[in-house]
Protein backbone atom coordinates (compact mmCIF):
# COMPACT_ATOMS: atom_id res chain seq x y z
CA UNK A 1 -63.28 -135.44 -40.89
CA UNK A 2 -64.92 -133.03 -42.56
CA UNK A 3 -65.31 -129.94 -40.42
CA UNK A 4 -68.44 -131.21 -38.43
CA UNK A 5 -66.57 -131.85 -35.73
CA UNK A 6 -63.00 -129.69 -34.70
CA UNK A 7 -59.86 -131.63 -32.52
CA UNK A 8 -57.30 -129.63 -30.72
CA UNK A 9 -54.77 -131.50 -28.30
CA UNK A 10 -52.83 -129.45 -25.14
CA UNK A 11 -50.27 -131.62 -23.19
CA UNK A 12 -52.48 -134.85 -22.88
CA UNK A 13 -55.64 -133.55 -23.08
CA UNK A 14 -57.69 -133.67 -26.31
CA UNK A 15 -61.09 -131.49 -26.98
CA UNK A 16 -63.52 -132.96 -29.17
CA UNK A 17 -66.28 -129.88 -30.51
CA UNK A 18 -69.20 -130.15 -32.63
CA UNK A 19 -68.91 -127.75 -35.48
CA UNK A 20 -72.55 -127.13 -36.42
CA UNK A 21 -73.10 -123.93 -34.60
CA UNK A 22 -75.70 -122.27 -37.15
CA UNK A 23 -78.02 -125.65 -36.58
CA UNK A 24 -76.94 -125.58 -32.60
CA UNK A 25 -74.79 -128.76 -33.32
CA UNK A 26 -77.68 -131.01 -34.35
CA UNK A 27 -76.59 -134.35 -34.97
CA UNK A 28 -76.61 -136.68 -37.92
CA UNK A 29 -74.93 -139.59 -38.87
CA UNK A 30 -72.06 -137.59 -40.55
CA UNK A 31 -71.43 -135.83 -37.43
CA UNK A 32 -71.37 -138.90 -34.83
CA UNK A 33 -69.36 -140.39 -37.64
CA UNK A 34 -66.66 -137.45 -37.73
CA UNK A 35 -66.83 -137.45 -33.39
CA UNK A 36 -66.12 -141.32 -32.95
CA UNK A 37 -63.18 -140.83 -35.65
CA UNK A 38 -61.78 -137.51 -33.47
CA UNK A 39 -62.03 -139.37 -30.69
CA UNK A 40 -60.47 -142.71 -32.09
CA UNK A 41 -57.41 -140.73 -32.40
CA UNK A 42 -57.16 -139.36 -29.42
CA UNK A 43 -57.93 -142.94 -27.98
CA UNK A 44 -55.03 -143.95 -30.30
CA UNK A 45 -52.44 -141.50 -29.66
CA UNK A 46 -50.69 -143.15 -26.34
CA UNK A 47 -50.00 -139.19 -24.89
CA UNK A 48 -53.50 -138.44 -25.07
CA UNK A 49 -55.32 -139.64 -21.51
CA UNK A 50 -58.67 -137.80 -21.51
CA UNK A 51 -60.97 -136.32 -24.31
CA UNK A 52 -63.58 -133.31 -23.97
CA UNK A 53 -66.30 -133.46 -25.97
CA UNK A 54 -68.13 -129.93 -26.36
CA UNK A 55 -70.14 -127.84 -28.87
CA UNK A 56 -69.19 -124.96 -30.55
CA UNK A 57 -71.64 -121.77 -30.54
CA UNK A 58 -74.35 -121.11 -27.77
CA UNK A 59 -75.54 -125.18 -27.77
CA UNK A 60 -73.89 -128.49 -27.12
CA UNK A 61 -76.37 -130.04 -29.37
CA UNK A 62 -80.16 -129.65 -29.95
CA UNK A 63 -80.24 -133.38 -30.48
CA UNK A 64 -80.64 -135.23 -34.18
CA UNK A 65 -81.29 -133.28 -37.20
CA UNK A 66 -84.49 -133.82 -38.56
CA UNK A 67 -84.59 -132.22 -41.62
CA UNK A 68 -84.80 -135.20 -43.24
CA UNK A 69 -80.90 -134.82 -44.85
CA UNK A 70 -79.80 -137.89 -43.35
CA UNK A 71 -82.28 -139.63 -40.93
CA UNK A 72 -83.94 -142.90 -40.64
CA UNK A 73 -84.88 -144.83 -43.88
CA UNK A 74 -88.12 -145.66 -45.13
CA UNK A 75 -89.44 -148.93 -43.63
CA UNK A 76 -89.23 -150.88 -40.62
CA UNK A 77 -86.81 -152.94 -40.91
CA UNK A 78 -83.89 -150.16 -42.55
CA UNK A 79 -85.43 -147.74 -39.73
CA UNK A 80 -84.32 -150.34 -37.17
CA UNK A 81 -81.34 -150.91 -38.57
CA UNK A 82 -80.36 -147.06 -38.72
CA UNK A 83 -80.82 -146.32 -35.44
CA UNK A 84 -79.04 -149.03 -34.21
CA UNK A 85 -76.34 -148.15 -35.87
CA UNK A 86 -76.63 -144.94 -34.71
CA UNK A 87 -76.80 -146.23 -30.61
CA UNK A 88 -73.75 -148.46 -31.62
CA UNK A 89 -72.13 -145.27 -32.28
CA UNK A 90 -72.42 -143.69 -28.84
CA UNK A 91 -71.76 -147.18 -27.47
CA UNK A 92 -68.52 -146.94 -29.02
CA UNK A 93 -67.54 -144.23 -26.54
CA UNK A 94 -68.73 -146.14 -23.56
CA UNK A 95 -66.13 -148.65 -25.10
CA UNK A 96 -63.79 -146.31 -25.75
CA UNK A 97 -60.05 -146.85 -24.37
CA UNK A 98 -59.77 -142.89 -23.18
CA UNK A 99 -61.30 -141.06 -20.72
CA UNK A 100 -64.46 -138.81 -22.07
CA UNK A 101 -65.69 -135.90 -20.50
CA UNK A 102 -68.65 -133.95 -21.97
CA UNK A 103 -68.52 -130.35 -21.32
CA UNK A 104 -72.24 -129.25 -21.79
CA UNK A 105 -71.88 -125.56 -22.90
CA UNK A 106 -75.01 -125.01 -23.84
CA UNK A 107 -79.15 -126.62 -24.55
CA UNK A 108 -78.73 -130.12 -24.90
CA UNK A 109 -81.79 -131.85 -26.20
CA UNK A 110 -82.74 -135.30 -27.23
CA UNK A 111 -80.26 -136.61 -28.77
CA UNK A 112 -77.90 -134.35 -27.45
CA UNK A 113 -78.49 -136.22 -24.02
CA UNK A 114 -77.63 -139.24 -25.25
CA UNK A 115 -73.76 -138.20 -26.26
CA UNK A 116 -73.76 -136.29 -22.92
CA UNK A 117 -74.37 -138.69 -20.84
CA UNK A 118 -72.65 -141.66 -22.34
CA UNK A 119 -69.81 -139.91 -21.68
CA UNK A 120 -67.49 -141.38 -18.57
CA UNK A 121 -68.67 -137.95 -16.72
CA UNK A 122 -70.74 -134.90 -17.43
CA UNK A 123 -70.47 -131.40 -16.74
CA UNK A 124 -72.98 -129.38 -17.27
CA UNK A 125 -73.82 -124.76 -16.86
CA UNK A 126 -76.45 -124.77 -14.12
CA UNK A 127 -78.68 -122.66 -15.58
CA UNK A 128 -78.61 -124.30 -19.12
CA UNK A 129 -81.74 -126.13 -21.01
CA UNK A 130 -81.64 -129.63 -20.77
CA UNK A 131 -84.63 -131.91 -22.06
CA UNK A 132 -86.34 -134.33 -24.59
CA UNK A 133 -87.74 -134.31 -28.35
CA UNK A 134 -89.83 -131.44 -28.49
CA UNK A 135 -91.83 -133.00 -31.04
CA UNK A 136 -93.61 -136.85 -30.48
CA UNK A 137 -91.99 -138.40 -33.96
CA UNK A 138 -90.80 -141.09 -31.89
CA UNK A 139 -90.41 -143.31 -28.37
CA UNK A 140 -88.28 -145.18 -26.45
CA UNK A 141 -84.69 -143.98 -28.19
CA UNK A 142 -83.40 -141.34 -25.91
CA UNK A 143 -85.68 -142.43 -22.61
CA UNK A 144 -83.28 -145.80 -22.20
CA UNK A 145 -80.45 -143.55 -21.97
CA UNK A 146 -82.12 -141.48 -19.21
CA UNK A 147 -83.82 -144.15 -17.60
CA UNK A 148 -80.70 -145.86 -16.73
CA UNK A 149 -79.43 -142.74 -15.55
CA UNK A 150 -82.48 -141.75 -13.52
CA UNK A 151 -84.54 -144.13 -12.64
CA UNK A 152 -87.79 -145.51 -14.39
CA UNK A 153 -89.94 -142.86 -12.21
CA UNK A 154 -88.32 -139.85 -13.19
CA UNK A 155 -87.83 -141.07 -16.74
CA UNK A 156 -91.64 -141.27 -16.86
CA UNK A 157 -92.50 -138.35 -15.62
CA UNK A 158 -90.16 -136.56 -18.11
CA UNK A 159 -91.09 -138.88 -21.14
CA UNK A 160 -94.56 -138.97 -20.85
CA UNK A 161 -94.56 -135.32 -21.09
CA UNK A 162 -93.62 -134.09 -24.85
CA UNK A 163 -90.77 -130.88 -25.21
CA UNK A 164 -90.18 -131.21 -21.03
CA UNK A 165 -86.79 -129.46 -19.77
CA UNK A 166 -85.01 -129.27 -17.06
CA UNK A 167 -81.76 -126.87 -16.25
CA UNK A 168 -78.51 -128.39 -16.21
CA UNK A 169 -78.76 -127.60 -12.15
CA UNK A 170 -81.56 -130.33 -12.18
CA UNK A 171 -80.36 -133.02 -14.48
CA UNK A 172 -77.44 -133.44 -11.81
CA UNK A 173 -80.08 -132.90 -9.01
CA UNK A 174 -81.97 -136.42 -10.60
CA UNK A 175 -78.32 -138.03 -12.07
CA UNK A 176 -78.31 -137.41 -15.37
CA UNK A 177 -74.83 -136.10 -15.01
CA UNK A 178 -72.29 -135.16 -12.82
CA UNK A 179 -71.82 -131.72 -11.86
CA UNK A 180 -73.51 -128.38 -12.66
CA UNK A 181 -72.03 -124.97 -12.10
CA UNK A 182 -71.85 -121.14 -13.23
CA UNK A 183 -72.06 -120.83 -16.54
CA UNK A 184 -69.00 -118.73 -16.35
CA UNK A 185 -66.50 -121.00 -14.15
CA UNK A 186 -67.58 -124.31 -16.29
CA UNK A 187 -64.51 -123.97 -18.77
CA UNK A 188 -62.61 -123.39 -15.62
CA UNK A 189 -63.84 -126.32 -13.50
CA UNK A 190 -63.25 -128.81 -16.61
CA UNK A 191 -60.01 -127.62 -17.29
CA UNK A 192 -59.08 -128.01 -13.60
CA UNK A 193 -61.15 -131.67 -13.48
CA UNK A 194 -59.22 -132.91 -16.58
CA UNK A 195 -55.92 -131.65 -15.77
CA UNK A 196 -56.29 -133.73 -12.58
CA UNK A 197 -57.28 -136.66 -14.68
CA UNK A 198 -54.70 -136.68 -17.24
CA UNK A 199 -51.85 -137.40 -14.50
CA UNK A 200 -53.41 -140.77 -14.40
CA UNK A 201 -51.67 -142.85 -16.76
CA UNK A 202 -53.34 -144.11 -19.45
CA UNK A 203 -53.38 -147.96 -18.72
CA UNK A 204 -54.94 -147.16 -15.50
CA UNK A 205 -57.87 -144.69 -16.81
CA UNK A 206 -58.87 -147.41 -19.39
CA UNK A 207 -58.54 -150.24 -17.04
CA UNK A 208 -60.46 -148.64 -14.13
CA UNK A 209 -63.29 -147.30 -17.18
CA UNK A 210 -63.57 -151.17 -17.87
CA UNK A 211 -63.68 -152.25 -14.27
CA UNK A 212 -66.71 -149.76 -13.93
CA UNK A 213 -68.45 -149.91 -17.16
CA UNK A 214 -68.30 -154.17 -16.85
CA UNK A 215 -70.40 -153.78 -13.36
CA UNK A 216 -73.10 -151.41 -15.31
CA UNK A 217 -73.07 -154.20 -18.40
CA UNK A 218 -74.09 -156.67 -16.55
CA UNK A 219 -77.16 -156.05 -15.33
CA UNK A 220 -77.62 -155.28 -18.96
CA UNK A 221 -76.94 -151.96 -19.80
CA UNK A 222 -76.08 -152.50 -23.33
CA UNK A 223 -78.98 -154.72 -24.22
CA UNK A 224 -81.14 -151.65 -22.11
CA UNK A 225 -80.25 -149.28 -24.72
CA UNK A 226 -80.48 -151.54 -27.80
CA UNK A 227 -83.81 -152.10 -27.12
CA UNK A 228 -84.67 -148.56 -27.65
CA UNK A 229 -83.96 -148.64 -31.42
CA UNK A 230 -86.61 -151.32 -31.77
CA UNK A 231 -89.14 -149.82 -30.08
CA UNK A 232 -88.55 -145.98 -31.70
CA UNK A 233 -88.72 -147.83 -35.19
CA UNK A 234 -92.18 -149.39 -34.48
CA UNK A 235 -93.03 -145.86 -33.05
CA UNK A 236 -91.98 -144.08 -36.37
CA UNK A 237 -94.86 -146.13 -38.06
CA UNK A 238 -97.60 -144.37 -35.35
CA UNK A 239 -100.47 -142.26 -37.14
CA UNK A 240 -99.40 -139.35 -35.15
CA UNK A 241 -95.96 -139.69 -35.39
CA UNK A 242 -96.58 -139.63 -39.59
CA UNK A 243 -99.40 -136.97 -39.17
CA UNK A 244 -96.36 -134.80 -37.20
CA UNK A 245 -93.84 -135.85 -40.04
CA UNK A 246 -95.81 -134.88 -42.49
CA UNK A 247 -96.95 -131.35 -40.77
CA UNK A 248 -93.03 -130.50 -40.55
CA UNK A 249 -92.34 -131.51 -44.58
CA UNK A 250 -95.29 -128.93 -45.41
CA UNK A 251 -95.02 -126.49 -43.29
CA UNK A 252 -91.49 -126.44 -41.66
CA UNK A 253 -89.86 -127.61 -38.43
CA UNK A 254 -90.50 -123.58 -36.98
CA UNK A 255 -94.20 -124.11 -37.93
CA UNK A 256 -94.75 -127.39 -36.74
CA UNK A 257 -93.14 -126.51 -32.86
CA UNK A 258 -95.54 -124.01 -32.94
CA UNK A 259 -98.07 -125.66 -33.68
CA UNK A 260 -97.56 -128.21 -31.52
CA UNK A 261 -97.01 -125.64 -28.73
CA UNK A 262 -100.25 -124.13 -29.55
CA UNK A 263 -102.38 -127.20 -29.52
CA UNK A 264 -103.20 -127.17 -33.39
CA UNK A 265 -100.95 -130.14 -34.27
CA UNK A 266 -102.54 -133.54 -32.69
């Protein structure tokens, strides 16, 4: 690992936290890459029974990084192949032999959602921002994550809006995730939820995650998501999605929100 991500173990609990706090945890390869190794060992280590995955700073993650440091490739086919790679990695948790518990801390955007809530079970502040790209460079990636979550009518009528968000209070209100509560008692509740959790043994935690996760997989949850990176890399070729790309590399990400905002960009 290389400090994207920091791991910390008490008694048989492990926490997971994303380590980008000056770019509110935004996520690139590197980073899911450094998470699914933290959380391989904890998976490994047989006195470890349940993982937390949070984010350091005032976010749990603004979703991908889109500087253009480490994103999607050039071309269709590499595109598609990126971000499948990329769903494979959050797949790899829903595989995961551990129990995973996301402690949302903070705004969790876009991609950020899709880490939350393939974690086994989601807590989330009340009163914190919860939503989608805030920019239309894409379609399809992060809605299949929600939509099996919430429903293909309230996936809609979040998606078809651009930037929408929702407070952590109302992503449990439409099951996205779990449970919402104070933004002051949430380190409290998920220390008392996991403690409760980790005098399962482990067998039994992985065995009863299988049991549930197979019932979800087949009425094709896996292929559900899958098909998202093949329909965001035919959306990265859209005239507006490269007349937005091409805003943000001459003007700035801050400029091009605006923008957007403001009704000057598309």
């Amino acid at each position: 690992m290389a400090g994207l991500v920091t791991y910390e173990t008490d008694g048989r609990v492990a926490t997971v936290s994303l380590n980008r706090p000056e770019k509110m945890n935004a996520i690139t390869a590197e980073l899911q890459q450094d998470l699914l190794e933290a959380l391989g060992n904890a998976a490994a280590d047989p006195g470890i029974h349940v993982a937390v995955v949070t984010g350091r700073g005032r976010a749990f993650s603004a979703g991908y990084d889109i500087s253009g440091a480490s994103g999607p490739p050039p071309g269709v086919p590499a595109d598609r192949q990126w971000l499948e790679e990329m769903m494979r990695g959050w797949l790899a948790i829903w595989d995961l032999p551990l129990a995973v518990v996301a402690k949302v801390n903070g705004p969790c955007l876009a991609g950020g959602t899709q880490l939350a809530s393939i974690c086994d079970v989601t807590f989330v502040a009340e009163d914190t921002a919860v939503g989608t790209p805030r920019l239309p460079l894409g379609a399809g990636y992060v809605s299949v994550n929600w939509t099996w979550q919430v429903g293909p009518k309230k996936a809609k009528e979040i998606f078809f809006q651009t930037g929408a968000t929702i407070t952590g209070a109302e992503a449990v209100e439409m099951g996205l995730f779990n449970q919402a509560v104070p933004a002051d008692r949430l380190d409290t509740v998920v220390d008392e939820y996991v403690a409760r959790v980790a005098r399962t043994p482990k067998d039994i935690i992985v065995l009863q995650k299988k049991a549930i996760n197979r019932t979800q997989e087949i009425k094709g949850f896996r292929e559900a998501l899958m098909q998202g990176a093949e329909i965001d890399a035919i959306a990265h070729t859209s005239p507006a999605v490269k007349e937005v790309g091409r805003f943000i590399r001459d003007n700035g990400l801050r400029e091009a929100l605006r923008a957007y905002e403001a009704g000057e960009l598309l």
